[in-house]
N, C-alpha and C. Protein backbone atom coordinates (compact mmCIF):
# COMPACT_ATOMS: atom_id res chain seq x y z
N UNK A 1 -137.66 26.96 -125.49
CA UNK A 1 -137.59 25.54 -125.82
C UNK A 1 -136.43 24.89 -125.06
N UNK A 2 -136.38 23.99 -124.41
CA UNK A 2 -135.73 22.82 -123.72
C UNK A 2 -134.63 22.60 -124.24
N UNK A 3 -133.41 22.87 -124.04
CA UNK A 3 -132.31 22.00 -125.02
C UNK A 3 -131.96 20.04 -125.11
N UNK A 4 -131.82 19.73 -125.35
CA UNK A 4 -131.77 18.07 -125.83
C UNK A 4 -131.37 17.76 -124.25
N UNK A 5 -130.24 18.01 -123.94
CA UNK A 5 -129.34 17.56 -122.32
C UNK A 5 -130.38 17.64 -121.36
N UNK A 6 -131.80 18.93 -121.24
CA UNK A 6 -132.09 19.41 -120.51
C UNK A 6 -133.35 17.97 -120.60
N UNK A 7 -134.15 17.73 -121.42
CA UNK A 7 -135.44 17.02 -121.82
C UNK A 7 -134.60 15.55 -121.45
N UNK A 8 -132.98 14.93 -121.90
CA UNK A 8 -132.78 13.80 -121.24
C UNK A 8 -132.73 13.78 -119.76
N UNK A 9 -131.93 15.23 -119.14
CA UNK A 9 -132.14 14.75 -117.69
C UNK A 9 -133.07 14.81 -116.83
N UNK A 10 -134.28 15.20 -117.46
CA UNK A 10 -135.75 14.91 -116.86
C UNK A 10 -136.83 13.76 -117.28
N UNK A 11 -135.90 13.21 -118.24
CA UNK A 11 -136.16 11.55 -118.43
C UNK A 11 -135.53 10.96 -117.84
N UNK A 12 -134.48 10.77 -117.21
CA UNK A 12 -133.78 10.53 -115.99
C UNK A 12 -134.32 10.59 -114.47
N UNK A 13 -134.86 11.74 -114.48
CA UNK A 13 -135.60 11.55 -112.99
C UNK A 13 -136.60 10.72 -113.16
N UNK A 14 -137.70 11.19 -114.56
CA UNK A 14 -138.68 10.75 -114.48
C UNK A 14 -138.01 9.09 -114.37
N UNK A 15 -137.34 8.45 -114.99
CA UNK A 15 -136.97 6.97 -114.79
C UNK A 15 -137.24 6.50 -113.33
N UNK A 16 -136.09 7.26 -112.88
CA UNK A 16 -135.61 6.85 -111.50
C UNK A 16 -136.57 7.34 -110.21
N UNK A 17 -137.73 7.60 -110.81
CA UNK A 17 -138.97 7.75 -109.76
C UNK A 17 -139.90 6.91 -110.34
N UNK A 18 -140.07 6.69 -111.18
CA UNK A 18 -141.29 5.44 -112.20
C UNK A 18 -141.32 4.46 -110.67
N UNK A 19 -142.76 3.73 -111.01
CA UNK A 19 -142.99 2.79 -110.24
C UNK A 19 -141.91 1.32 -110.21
N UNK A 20 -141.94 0.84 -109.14
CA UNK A 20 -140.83 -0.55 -108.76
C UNK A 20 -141.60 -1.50 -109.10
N UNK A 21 -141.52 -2.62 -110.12
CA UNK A 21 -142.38 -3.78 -110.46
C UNK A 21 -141.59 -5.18 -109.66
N UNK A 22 -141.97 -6.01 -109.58
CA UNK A 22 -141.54 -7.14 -109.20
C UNK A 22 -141.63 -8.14 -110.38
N UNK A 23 -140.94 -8.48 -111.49
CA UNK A 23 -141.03 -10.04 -112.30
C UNK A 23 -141.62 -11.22 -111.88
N UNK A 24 -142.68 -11.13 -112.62
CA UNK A 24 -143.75 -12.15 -112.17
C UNK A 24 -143.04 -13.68 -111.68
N UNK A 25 -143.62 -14.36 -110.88
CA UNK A 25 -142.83 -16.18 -110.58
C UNK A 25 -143.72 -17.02 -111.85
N UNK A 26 -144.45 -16.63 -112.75
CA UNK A 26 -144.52 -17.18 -113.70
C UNK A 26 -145.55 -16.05 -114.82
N UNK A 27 -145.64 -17.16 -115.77
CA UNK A 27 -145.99 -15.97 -117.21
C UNK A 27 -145.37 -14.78 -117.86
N UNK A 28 -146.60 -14.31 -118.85
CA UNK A 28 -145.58 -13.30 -119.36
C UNK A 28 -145.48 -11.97 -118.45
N UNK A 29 -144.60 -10.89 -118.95
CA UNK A 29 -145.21 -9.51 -118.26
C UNK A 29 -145.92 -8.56 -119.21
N UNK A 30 -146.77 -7.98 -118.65
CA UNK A 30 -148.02 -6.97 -119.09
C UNK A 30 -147.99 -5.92 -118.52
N UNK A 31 -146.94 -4.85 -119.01
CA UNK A 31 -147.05 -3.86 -118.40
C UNK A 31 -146.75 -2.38 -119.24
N UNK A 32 -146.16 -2.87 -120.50
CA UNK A 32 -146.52 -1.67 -122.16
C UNK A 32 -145.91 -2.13 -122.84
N UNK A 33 -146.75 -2.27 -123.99
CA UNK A 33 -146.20 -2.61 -125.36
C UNK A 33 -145.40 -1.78 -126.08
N UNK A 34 -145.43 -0.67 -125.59
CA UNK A 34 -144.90 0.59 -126.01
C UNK A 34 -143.06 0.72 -125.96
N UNK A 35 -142.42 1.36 -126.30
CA UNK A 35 -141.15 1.85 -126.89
C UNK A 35 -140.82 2.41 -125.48
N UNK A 36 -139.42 1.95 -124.58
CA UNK A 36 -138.92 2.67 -123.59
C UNK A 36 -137.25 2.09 -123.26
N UNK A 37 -137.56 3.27 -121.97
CA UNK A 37 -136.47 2.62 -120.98
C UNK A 37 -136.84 1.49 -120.08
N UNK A 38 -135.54 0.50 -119.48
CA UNK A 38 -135.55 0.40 -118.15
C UNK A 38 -134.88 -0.06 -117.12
N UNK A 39 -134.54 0.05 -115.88
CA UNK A 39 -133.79 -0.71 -114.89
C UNK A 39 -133.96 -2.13 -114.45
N UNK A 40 -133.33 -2.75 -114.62
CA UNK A 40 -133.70 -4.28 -113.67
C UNK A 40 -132.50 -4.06 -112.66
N UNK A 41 -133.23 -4.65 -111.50
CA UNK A 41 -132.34 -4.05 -109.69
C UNK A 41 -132.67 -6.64 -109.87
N UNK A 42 -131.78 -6.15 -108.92
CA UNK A 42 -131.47 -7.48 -108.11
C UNK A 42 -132.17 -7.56 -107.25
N UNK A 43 -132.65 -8.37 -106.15
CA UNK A 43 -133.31 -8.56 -104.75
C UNK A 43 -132.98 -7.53 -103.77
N UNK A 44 -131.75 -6.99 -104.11
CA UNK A 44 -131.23 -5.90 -102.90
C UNK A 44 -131.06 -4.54 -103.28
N UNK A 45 -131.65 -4.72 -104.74
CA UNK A 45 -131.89 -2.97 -105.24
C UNK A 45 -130.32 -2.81 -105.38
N UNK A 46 -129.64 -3.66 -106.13
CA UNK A 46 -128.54 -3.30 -107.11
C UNK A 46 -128.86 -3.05 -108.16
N UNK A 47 -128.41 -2.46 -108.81
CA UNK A 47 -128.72 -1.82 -110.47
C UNK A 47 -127.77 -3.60 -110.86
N UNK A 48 -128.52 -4.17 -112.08
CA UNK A 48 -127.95 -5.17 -112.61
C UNK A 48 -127.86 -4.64 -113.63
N UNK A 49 -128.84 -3.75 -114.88
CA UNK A 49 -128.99 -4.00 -116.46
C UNK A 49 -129.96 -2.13 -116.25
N UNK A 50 -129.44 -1.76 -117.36
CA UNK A 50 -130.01 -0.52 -117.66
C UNK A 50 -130.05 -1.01 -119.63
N UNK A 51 -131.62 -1.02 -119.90
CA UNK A 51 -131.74 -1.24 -121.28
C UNK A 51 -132.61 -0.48 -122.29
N UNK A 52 -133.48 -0.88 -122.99
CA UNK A 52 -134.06 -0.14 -123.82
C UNK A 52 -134.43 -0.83 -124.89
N UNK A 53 -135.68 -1.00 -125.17
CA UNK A 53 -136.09 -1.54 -126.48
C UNK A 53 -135.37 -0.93 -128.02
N UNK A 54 -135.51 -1.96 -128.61
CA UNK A 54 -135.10 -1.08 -130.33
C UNK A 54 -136.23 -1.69 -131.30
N UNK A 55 -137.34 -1.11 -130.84
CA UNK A 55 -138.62 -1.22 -131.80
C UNK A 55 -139.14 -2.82 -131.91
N UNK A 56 -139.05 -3.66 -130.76
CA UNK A 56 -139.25 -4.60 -130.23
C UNK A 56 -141.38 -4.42 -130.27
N UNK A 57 -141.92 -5.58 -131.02
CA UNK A 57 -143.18 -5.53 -131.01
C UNK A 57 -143.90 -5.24 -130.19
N UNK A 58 -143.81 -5.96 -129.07
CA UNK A 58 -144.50 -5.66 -127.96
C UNK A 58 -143.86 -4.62 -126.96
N UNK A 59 -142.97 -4.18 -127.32
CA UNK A 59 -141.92 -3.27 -126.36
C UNK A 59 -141.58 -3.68 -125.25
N UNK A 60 -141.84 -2.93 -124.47
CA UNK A 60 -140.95 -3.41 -122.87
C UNK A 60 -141.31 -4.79 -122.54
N UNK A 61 -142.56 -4.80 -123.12
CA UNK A 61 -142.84 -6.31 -121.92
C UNK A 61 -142.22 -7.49 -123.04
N UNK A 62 -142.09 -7.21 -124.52
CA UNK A 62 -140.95 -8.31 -124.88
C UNK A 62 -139.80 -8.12 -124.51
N UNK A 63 -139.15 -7.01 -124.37
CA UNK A 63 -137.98 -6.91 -124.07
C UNK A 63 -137.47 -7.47 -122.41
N UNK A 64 -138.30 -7.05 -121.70
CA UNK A 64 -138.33 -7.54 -120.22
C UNK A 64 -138.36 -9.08 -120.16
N UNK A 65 -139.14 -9.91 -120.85
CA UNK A 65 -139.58 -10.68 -121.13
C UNK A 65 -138.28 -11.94 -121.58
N UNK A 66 -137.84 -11.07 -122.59
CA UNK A 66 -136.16 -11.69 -123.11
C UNK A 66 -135.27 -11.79 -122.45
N UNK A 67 -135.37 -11.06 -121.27
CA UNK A 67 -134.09 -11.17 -120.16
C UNK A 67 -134.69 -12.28 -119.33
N UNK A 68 -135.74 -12.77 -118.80
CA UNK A 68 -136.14 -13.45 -117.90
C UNK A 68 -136.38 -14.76 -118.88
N UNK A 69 -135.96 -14.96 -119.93
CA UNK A 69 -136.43 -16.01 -120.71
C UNK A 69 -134.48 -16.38 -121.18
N UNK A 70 -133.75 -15.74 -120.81
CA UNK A 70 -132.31 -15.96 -120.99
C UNK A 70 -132.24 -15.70 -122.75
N UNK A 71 -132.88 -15.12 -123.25
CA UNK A 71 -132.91 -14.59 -124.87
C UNK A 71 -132.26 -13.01 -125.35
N UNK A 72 -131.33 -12.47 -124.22
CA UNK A 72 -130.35 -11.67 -124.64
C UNK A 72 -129.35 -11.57 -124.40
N UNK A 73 -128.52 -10.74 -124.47
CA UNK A 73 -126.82 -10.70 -124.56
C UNK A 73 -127.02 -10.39 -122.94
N UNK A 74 -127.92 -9.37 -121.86
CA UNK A 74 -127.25 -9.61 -120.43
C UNK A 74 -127.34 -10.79 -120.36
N UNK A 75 -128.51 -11.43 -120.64
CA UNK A 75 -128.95 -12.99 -119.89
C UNK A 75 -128.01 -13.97 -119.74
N UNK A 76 -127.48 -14.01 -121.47
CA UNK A 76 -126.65 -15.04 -121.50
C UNK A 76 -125.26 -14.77 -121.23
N UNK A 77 -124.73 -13.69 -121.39
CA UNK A 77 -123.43 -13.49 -120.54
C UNK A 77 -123.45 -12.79 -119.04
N UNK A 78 -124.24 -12.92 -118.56
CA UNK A 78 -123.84 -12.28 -117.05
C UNK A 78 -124.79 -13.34 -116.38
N UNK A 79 -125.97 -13.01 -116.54
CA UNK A 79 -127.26 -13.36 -115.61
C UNK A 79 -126.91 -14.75 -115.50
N UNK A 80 -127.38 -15.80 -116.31
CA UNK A 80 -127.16 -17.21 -116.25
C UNK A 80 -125.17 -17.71 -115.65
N UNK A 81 -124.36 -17.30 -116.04
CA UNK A 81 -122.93 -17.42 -115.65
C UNK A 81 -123.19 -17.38 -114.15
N UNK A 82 -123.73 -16.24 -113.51
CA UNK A 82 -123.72 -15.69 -112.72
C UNK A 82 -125.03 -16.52 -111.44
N UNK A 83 -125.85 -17.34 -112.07
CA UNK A 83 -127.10 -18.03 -111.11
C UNK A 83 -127.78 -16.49 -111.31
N UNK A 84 -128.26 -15.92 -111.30
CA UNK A 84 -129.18 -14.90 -111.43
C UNK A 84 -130.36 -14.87 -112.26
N UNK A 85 -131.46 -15.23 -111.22
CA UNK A 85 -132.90 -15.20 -111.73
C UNK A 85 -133.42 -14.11 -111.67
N UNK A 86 -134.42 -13.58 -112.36
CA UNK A 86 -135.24 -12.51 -112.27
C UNK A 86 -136.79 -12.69 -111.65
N UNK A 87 -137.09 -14.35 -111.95
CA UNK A 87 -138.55 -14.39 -111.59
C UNK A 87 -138.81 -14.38 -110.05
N UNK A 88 -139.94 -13.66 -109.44
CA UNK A 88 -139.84 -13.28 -108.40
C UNK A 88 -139.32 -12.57 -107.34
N UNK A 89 -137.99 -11.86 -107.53
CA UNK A 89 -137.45 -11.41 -106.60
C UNK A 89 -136.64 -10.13 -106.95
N UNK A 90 -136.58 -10.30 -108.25
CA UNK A 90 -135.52 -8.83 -108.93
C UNK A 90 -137.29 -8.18 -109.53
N UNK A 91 -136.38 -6.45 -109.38
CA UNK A 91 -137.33 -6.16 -109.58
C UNK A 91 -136.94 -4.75 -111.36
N UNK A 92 -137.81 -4.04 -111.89
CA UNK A 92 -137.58 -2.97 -113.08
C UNK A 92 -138.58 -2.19 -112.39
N UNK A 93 -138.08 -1.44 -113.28
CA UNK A 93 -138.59 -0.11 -113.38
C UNK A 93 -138.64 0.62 -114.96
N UNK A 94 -139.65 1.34 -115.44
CA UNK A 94 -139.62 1.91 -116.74
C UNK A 94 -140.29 2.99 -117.50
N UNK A 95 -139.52 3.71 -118.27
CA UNK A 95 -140.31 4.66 -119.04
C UNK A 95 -140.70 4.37 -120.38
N UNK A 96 -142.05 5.07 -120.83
CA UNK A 96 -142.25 4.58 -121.83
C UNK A 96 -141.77 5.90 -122.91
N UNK A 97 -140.87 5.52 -124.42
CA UNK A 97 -140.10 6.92 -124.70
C UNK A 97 -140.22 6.47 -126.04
N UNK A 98 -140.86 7.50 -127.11
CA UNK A 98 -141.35 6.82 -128.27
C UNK A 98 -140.19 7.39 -129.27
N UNK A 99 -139.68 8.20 -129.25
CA UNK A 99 -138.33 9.10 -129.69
C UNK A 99 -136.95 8.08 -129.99
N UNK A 100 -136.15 7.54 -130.91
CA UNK A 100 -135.55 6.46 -130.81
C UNK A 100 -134.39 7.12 -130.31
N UNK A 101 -133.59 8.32 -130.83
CA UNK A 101 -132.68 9.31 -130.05
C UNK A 101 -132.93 9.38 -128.79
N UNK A 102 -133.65 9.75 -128.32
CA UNK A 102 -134.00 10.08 -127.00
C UNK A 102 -134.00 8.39 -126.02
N UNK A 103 -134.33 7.65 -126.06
CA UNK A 103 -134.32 6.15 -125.90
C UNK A 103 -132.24 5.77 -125.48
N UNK A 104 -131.85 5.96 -126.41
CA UNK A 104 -130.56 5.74 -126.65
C UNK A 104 -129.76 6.90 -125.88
N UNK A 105 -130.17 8.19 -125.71
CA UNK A 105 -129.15 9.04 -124.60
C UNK A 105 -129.55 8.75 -123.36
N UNK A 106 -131.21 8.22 -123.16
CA UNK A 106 -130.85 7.83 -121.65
C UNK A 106 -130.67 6.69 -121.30
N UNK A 107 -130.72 5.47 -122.38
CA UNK A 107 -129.74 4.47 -121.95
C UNK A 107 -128.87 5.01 -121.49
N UNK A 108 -127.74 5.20 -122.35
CA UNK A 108 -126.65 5.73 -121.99
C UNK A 108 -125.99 6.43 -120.83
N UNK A 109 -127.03 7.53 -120.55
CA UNK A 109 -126.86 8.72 -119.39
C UNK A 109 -127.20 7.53 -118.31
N UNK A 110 -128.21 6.71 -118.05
CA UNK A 110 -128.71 5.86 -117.04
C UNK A 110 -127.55 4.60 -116.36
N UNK A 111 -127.04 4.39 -117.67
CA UNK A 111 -125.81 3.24 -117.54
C UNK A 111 -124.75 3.64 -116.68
N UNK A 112 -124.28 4.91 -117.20
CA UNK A 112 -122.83 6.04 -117.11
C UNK A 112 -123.19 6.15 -115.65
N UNK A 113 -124.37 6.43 -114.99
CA UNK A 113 -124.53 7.27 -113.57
C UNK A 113 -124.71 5.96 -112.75
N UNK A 114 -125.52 5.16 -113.55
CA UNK A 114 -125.86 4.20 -112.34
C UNK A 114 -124.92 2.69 -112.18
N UNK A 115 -124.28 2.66 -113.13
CA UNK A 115 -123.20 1.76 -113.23
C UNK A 115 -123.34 0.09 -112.87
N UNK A 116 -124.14 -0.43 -114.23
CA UNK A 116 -124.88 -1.87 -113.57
C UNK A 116 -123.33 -3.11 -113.18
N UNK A 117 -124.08 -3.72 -112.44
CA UNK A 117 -122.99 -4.37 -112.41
C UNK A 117 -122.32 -5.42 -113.02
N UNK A 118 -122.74 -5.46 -114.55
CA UNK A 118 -122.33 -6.32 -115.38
C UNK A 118 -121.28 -5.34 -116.80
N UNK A 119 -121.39 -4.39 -116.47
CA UNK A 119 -120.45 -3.40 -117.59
C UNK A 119 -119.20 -3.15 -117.34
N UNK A 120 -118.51 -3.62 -118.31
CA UNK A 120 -117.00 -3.47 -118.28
C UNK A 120 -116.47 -5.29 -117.49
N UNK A 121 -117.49 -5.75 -117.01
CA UNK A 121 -116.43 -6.73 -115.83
C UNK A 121 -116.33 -8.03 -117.69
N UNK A 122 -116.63 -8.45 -118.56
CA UNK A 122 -116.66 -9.92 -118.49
C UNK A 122 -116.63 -10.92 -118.05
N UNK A 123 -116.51 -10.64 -116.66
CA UNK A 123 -115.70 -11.99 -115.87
C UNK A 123 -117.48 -12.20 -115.15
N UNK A 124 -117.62 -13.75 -114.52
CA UNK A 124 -118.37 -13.96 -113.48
C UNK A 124 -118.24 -13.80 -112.36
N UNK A 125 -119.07 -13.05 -111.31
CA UNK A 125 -118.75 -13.28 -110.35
C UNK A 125 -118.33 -13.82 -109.46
């Protein structure tokens, strides 16, 4: 049997190989209702936001959904301060992870390694 460290850091790859989406230039996104991880990159494939649903109805695609609608804590303290749109040009990436433990260590592990660029600064760019 797998130890816990071993099953997060192969949710980790699996993340960081998942398909690259682009945020639609309008509507909602449709892409799982389901319980996960995920990355949002900038236009130049900067890591901006490493997140994760917390039993959000529609799952990722509300949660995705809330950042591009300025309805969470990145949005409204980094993204908007900052001019940073998502529609059209930034892109995610995501796993779908039904385990709420498991959800929360690879936030975590994903944040720690990939280091978005809104953690730790408060300040605007």
């Amino acid at each position: 049997m797998m130890k816990e460290t071993e099953i997060i850091m192969n949710l980790y790859r699996k993340l960081n190989s998942a398909p690259l989406h682009t945020f639609p230039e309008l509507g909602t996104i449709s892409k799982s209702s389901k319980q996960g991880v995920y990355i949002i990159y900038d236009d130049k494939m900067q890591v901006l936001h490493v997140g994760k649903t917390n039993g959000a109805k529609s799952g990722l695609n509300q949660r995705l959904l809330n950042h591009v609608r300025n309805q969470s804590s990145f949005s409204k303290l980094y993204m908007k301060g900052n001019q940073i749109k998502l529609r059209g040009s930034a892109k995610f990436r995501y796993i779908e992870i039904e385990d709420a433990r498991q959800r929360s260590l690879l936030e975590a592990l994903t944040a720690g390694l990939l280091c978005p660029s809104h953690i730790g600064t408060g300040e605007k760019k």
